[in-house]
N, C-alpha and C. Protein backbone atom coordinates (compact mmCIF):
# COMPACT_ATOMS: atom_id res chain seq x y z
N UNK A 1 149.55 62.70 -271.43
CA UNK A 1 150.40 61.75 -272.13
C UNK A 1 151.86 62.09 -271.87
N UNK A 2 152.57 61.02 -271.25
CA UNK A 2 154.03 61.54 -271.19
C UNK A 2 154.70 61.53 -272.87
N UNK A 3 155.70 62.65 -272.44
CA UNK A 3 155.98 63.10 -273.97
C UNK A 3 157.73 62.57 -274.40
N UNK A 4 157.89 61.23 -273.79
CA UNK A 4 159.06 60.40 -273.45
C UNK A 4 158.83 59.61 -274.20
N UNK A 5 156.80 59.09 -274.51
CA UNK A 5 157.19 57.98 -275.08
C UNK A 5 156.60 58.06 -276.69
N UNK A 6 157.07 56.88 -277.16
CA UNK A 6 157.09 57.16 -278.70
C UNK A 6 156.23 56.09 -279.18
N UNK A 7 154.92 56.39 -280.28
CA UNK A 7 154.35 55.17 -280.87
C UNK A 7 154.89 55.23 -281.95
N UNK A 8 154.64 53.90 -282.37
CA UNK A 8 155.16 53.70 -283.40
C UNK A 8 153.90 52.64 -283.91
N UNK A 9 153.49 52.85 -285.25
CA UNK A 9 151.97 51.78 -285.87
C UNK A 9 152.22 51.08 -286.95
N UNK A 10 152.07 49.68 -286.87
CA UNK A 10 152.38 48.94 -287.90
C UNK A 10 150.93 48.31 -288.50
N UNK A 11 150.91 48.29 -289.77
CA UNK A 11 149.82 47.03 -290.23
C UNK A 11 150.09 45.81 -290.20
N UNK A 12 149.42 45.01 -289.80
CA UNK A 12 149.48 43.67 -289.15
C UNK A 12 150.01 42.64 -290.48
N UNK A 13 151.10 42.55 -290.62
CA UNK A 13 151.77 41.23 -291.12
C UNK A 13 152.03 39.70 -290.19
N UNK A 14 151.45 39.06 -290.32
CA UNK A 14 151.24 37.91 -289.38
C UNK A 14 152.83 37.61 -289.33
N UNK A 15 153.91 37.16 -290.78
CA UNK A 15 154.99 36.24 -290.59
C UNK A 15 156.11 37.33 -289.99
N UNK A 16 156.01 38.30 -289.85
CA UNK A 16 157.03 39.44 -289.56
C UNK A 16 156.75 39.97 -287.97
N UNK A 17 155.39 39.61 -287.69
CA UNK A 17 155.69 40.41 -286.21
C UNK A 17 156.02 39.81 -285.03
N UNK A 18 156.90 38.87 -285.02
CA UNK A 18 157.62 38.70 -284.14
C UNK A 18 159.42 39.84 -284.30
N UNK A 19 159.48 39.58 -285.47
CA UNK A 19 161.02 40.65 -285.77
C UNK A 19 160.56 42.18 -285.59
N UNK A 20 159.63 42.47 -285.72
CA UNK A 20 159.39 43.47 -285.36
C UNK A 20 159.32 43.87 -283.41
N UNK A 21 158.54 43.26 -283.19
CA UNK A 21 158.53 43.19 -281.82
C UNK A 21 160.00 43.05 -281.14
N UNK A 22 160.75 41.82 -281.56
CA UNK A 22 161.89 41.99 -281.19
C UNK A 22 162.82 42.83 -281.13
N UNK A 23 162.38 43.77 -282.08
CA UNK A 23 163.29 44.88 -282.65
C UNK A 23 163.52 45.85 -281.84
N UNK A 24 162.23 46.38 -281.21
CA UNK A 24 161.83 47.54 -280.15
C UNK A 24 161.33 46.54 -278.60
N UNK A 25 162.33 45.54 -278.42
CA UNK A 25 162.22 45.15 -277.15
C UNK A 25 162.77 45.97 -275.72
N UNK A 26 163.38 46.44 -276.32
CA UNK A 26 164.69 47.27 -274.82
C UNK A 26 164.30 48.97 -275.47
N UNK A 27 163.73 49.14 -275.67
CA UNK A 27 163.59 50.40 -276.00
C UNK A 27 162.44 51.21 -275.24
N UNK A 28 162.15 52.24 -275.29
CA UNK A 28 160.78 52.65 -274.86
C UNK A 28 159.53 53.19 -276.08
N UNK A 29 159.78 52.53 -277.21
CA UNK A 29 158.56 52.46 -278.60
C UNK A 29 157.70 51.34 -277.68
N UNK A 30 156.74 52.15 -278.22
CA UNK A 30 155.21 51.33 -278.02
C UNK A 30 155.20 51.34 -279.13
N UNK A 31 154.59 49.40 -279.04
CA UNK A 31 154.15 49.25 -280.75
C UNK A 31 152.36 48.77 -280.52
N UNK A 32 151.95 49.46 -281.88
CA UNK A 32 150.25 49.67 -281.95
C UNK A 32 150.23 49.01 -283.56
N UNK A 33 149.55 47.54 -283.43
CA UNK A 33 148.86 46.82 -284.90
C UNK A 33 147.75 47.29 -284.99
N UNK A 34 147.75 47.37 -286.56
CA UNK A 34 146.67 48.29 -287.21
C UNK A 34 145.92 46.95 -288.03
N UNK A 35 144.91 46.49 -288.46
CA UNK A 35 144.69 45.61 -289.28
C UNK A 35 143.59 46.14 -290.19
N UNK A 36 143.92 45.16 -291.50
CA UNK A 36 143.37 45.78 -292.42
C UNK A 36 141.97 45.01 -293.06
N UNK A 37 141.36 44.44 -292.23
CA UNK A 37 140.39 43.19 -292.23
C UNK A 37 139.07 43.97 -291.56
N UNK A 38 138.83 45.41 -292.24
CA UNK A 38 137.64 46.18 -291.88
C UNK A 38 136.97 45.77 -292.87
N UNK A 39 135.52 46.28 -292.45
CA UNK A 39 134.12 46.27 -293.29
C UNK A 39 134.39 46.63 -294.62
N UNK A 40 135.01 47.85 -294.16
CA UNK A 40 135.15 48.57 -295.67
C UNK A 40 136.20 47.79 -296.92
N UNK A 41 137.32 47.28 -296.06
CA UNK A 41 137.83 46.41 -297.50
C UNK A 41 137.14 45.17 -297.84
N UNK A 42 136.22 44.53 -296.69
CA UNK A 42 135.47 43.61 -297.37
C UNK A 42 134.92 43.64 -298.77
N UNK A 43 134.22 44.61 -298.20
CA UNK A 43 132.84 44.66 -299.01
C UNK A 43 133.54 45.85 -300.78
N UNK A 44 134.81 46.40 -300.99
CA UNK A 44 134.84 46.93 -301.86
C UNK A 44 135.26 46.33 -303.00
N UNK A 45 134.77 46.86 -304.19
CA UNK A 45 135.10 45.96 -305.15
C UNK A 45 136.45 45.46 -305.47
N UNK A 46 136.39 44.20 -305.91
CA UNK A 46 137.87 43.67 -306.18
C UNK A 46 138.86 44.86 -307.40
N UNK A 47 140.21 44.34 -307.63
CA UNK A 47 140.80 45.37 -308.57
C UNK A 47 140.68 44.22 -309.85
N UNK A 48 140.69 42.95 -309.87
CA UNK A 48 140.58 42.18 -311.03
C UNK A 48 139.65 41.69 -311.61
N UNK A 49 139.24 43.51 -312.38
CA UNK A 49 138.03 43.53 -312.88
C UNK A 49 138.04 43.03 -314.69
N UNK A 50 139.54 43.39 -315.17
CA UNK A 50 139.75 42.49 -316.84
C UNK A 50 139.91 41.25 -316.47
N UNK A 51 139.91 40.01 -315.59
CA UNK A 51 139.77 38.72 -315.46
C UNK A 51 138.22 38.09 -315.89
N UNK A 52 138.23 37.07 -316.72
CA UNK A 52 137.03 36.29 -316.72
C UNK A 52 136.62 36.23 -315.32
N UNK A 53 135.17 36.40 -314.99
CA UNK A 53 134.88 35.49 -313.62
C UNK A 53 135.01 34.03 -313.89
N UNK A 54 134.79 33.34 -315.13
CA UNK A 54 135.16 32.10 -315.39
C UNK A 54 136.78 31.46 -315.37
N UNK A 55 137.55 32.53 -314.90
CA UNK A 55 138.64 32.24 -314.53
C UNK A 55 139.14 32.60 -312.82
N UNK A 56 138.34 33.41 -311.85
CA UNK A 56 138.50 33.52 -311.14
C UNK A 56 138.51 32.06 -310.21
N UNK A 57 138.19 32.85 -308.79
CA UNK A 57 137.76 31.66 -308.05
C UNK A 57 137.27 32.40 -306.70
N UNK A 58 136.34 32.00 -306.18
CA UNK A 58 136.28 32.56 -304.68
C UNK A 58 134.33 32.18 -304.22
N UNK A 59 133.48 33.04 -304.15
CA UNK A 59 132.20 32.74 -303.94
C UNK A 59 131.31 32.65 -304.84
N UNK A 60 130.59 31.74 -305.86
CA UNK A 60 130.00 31.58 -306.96
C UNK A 60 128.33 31.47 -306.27
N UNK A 61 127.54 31.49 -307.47
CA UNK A 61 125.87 31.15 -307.34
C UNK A 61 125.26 30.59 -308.31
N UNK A 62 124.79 29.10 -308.36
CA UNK A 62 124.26 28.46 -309.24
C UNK A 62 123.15 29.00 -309.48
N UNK A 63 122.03 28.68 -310.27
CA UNK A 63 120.51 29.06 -310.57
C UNK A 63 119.88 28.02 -311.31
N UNK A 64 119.33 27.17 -310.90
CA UNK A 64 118.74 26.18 -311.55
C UNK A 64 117.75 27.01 -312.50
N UNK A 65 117.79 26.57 -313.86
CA UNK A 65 117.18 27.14 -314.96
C UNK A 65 115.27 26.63 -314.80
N UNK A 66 115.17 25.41 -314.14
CA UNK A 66 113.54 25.47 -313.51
C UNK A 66 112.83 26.45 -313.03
N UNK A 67 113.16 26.23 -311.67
CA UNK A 67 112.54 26.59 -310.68
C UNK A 67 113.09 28.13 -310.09
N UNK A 68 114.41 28.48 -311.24
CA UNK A 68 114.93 29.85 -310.37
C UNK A 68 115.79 30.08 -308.96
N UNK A 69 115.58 28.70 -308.30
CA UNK A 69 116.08 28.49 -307.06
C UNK A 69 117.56 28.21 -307.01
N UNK A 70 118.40 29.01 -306.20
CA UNK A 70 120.17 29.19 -306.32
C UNK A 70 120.75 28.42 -305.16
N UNK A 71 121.96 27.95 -305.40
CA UNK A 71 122.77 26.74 -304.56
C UNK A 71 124.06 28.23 -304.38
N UNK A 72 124.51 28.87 -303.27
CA UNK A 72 126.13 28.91 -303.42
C UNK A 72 127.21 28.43 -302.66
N UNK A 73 127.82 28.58 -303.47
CA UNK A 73 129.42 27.52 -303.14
C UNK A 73 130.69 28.24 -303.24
N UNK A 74 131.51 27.49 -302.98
CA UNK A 74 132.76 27.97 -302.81
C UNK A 74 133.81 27.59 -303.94
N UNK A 75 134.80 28.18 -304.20
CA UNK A 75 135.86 27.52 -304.81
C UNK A 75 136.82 27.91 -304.63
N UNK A 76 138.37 27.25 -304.51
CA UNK A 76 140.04 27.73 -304.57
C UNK A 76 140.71 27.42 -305.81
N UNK A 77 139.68 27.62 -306.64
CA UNK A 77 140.46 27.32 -308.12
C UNK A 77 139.42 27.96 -309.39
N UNK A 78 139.88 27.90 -310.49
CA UNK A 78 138.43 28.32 -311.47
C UNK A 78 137.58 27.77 -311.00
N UNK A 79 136.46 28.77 -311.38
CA UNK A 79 134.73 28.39 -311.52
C UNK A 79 134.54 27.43 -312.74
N UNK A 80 135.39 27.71 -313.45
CA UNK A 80 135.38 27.16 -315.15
C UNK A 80 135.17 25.30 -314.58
N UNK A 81 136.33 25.21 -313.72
CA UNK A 81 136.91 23.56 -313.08
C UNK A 81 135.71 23.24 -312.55
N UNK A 82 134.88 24.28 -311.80
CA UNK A 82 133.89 23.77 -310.53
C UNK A 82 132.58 23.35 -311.51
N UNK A 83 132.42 24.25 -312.02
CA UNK A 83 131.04 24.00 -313.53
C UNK A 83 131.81 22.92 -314.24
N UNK A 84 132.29 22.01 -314.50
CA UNK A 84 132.63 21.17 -314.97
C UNK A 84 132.21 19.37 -314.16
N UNK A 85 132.77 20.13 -313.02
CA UNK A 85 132.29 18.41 -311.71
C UNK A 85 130.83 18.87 -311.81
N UNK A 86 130.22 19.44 -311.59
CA UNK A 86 128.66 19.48 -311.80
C UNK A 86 128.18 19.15 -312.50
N UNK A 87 128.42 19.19 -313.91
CA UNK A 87 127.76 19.15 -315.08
C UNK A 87 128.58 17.51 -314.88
N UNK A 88 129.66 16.96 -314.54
CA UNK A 88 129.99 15.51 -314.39
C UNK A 88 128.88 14.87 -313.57
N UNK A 89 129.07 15.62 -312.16
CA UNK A 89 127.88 14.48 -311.47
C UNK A 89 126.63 14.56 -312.09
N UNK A 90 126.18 15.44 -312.93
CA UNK A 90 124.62 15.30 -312.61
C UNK A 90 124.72 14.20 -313.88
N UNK A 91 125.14 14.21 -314.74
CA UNK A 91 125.32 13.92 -316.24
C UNK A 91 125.80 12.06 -315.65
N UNK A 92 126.18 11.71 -314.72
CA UNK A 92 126.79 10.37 -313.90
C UNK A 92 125.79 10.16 -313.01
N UNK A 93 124.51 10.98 -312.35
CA UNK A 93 123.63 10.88 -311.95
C UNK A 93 124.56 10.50 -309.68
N UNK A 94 125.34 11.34 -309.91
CA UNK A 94 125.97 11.47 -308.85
C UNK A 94 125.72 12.79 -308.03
N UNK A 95 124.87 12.36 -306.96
CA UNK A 95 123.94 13.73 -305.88
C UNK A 95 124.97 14.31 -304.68
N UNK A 96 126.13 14.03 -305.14
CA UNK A 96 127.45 14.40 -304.68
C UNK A 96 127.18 15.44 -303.98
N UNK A 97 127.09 16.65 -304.49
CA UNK A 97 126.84 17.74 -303.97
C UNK A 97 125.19 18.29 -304.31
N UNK A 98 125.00 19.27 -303.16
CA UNK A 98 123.67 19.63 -303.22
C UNK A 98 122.44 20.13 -304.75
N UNK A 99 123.21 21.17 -305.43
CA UNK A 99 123.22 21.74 -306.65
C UNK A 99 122.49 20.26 -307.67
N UNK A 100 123.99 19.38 -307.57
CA UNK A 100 123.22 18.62 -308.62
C UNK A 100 122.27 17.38 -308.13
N UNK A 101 122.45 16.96 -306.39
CA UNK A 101 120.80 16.36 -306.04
C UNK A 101 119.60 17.22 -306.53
N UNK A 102 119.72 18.63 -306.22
CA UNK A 102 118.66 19.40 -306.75
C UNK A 102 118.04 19.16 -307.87
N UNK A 103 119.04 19.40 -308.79
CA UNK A 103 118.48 18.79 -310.32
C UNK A 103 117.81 17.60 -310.69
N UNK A 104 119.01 16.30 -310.50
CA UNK A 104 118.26 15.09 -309.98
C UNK A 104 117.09 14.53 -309.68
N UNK A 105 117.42 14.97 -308.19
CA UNK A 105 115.71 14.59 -307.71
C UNK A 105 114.41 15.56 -308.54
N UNK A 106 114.54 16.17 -308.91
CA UNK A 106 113.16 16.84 -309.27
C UNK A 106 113.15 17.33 -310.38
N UNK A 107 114.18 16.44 -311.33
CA UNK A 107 114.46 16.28 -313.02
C UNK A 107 113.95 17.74 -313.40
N UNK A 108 114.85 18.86 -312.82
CA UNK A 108 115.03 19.80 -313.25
C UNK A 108 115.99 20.21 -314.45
N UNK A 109 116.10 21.59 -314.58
CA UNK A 109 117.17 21.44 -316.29
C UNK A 109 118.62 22.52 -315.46
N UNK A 110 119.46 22.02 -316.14
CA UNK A 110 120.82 22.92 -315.71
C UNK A 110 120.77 23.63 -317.59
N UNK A 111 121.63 24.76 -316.88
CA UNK A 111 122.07 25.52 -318.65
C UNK A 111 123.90 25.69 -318.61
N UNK A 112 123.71 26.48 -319.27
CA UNK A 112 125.51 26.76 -319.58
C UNK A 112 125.70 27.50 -318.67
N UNK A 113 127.09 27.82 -318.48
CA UNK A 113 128.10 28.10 -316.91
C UNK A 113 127.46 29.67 -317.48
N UNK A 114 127.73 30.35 -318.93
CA UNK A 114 127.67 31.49 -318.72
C UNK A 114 125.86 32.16 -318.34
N UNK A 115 125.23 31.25 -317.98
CA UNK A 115 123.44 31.78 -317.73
C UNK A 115 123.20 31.48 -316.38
N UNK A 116 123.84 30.38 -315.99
CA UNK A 116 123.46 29.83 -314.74
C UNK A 116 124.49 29.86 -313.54
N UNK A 117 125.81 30.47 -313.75
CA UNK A 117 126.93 30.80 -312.40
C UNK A 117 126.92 32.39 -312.66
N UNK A 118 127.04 32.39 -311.59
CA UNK A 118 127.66 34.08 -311.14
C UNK A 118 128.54 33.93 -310.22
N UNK A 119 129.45 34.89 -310.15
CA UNK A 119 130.84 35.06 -309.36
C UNK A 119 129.93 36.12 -308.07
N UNK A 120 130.22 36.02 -307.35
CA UNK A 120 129.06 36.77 -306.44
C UNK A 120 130.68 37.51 -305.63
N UNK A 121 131.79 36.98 -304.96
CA UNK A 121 132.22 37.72 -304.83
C UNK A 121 133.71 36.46 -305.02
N UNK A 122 134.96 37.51 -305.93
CA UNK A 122 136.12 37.30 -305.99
C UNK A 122 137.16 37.43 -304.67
N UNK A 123 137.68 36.48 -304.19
CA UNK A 123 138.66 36.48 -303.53
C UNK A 123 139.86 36.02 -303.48
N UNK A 124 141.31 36.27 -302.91
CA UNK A 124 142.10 35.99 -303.12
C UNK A 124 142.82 35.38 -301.82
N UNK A 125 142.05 35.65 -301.15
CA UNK A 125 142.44 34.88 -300.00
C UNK A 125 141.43 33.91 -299.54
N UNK A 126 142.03 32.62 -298.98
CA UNK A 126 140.82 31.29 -298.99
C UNK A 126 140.67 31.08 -297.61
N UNK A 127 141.37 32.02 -296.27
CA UNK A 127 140.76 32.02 -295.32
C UNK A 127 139.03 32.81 -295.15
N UNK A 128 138.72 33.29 -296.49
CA UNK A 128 137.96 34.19 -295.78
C UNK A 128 136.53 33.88 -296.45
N UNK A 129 136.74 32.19 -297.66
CA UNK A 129 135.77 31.62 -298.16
C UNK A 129 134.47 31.06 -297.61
N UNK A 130 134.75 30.93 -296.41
CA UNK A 130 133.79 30.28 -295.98
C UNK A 130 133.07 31.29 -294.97
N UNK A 131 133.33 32.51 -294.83
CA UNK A 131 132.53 32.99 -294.06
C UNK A 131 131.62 34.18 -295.33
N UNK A 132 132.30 34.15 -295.74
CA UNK A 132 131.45 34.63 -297.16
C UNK A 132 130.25 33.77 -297.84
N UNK A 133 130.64 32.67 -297.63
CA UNK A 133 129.82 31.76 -297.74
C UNK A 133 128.46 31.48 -297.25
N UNK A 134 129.28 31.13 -296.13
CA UNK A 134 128.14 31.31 -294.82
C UNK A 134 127.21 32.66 -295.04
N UNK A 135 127.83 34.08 -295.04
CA UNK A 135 127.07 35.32 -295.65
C UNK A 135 125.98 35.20 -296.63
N UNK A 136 126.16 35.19 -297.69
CA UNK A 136 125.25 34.49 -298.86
C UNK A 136 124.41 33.22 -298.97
N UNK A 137 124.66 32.89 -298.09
CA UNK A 137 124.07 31.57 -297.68
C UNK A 137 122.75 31.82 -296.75
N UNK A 138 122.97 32.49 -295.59
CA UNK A 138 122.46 33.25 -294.83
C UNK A 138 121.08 34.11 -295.90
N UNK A 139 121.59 35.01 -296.47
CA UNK A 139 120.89 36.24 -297.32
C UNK A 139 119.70 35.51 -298.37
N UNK A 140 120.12 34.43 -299.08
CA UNK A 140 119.35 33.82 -300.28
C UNK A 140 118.04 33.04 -299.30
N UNK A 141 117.82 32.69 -297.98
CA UNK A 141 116.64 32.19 -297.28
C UNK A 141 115.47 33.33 -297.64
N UNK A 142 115.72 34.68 -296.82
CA UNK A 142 114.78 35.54 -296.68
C UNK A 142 114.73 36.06 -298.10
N UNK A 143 115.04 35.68 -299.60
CA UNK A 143 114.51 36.24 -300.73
C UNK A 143 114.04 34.99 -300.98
N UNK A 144 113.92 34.04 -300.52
CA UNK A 144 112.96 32.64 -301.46
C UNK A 144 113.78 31.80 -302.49
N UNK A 145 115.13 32.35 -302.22
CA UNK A 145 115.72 31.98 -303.52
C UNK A 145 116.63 30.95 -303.17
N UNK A 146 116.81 30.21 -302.07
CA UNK A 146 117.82 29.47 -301.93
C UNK A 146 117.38 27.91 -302.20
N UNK A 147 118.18 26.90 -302.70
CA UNK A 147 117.48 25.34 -303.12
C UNK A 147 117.48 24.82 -301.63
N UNK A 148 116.28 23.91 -301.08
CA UNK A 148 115.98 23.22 -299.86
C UNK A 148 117.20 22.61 -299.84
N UNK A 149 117.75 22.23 -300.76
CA UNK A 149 118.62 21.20 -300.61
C UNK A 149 120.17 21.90 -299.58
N UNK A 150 120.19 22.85 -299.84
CA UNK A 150 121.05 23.87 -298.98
C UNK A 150 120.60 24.68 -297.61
N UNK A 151 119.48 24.55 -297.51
CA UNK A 151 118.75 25.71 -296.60
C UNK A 151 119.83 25.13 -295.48
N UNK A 152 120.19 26.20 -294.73
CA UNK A 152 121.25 26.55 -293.64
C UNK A 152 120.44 25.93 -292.10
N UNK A 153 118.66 26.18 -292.44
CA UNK A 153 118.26 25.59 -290.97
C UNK A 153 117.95 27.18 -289.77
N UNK A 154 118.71 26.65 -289.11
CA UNK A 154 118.18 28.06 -288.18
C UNK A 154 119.73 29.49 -288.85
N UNK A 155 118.75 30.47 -288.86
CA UNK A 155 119.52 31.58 -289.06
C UNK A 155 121.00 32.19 -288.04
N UNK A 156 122.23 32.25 -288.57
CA UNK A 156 122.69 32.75 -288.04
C UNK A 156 122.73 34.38 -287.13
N UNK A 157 122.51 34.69 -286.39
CA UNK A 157 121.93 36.00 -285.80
C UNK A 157 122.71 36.92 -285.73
N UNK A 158 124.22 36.79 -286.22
CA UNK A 158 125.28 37.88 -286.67
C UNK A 158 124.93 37.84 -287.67
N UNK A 159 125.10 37.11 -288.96
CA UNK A 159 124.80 37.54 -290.44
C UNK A 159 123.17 38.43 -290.36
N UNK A 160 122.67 37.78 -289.23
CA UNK A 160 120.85 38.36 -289.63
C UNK A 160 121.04 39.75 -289.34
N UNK A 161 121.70 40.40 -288.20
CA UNK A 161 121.97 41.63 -287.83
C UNK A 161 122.35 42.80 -288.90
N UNK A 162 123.68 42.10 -289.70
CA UNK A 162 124.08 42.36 -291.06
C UNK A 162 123.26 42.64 -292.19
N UNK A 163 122.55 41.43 -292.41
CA UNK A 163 121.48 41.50 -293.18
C UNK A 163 120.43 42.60 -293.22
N UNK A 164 119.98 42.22 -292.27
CA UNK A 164 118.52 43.19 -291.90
C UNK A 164 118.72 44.65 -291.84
N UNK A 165 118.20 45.27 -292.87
CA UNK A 165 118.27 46.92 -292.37
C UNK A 165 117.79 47.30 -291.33
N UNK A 166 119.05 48.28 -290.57
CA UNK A 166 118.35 48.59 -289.19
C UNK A 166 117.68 49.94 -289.12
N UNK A 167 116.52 50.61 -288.50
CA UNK A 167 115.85 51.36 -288.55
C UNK A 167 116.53 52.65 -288.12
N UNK A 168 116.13 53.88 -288.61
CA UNK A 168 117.43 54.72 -287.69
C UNK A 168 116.76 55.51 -286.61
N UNK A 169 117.87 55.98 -285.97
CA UNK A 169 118.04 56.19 -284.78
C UNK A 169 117.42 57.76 -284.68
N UNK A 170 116.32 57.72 -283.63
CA UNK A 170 115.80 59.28 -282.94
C UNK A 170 117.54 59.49 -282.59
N UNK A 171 118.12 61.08 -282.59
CA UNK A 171 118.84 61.15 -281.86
C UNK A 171 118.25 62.81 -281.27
């Protein structure tokens, strides 16, 4: 390694790294982005753990009080707001969304937001709703638990990889 040159490591701010870059243009800094969009901050628990989940917003899970069988969805606002259009359409007999065709068609029973939603995972950023989505979406086929009315169809084979415990390794 020549010992002339200098790194320098930033964590990846999308609206700033152009001034940065610009900064160390004529110079001899090497610049190295670090990003912070690993496994491990996925998956760790959120910090806004004194918040209602009925006030959050991010990946929820219905449970039809019948049949046991779960719808999940998304939201960018309260769950409180989202359990509200549901309990509108089905109650208007509007199959709007999947959850309440479910009910509908097969004059099943809905219950209250606090028996039948779960916050499955809080987020604060809404780029990253829908692949979470897609995740859980994915996972609820192979336990039996997901409503037809949602089934995803053919399995995604990155989430299945994820999913599936892998066997370990002779080394």
């Amino acid at each position: 390694m020549n010992k002339n040159k200098k790194f320098v490591t930033f964590t990846f701010i999308s609206p700033h790294i152009c001034k940065i870059t610009n900064l160390f243009r004529n110079t001899n800094v090497k610049i190295a982005f670090r990003c912070r969009n690993t496994i491990g901050n996925l998956i760790k628990p959120p910090k806004d753990h004194d918040i209602p989940p009925h006030n959050q917003w991010g990946i929820y899970q219905l449970t039809c009080n019948t049949c046991n069988l779960s719808y999940v969805g998304q939201k960018s606002c309260h769950l409180k707001i989202r359990f509200q259009e549901y309990v509108r359409y089905i109650r208007s007999n509007n199959s709007q969304s999947a959850f309440a065709q479910h009910i509908l068609q097969n004059q099943h029973e809905y219950g209250q937001m606090s028996s039948i939603m779960t916050l499955l995972k809080s987020l604060n950023n809404p780029s990253m709703l829908i692949p979470y989505k897609q995740y859980y979406i994915q996972t609820l086929p192979q336990e039996g638990k997901l409503i037809p009315e949602q089934y995803p169809g053919e399995l995604n084979p990155l989430f299945q990889t994820a999913i599936t415990p892998q066997p370990p390794r002779n080394t």
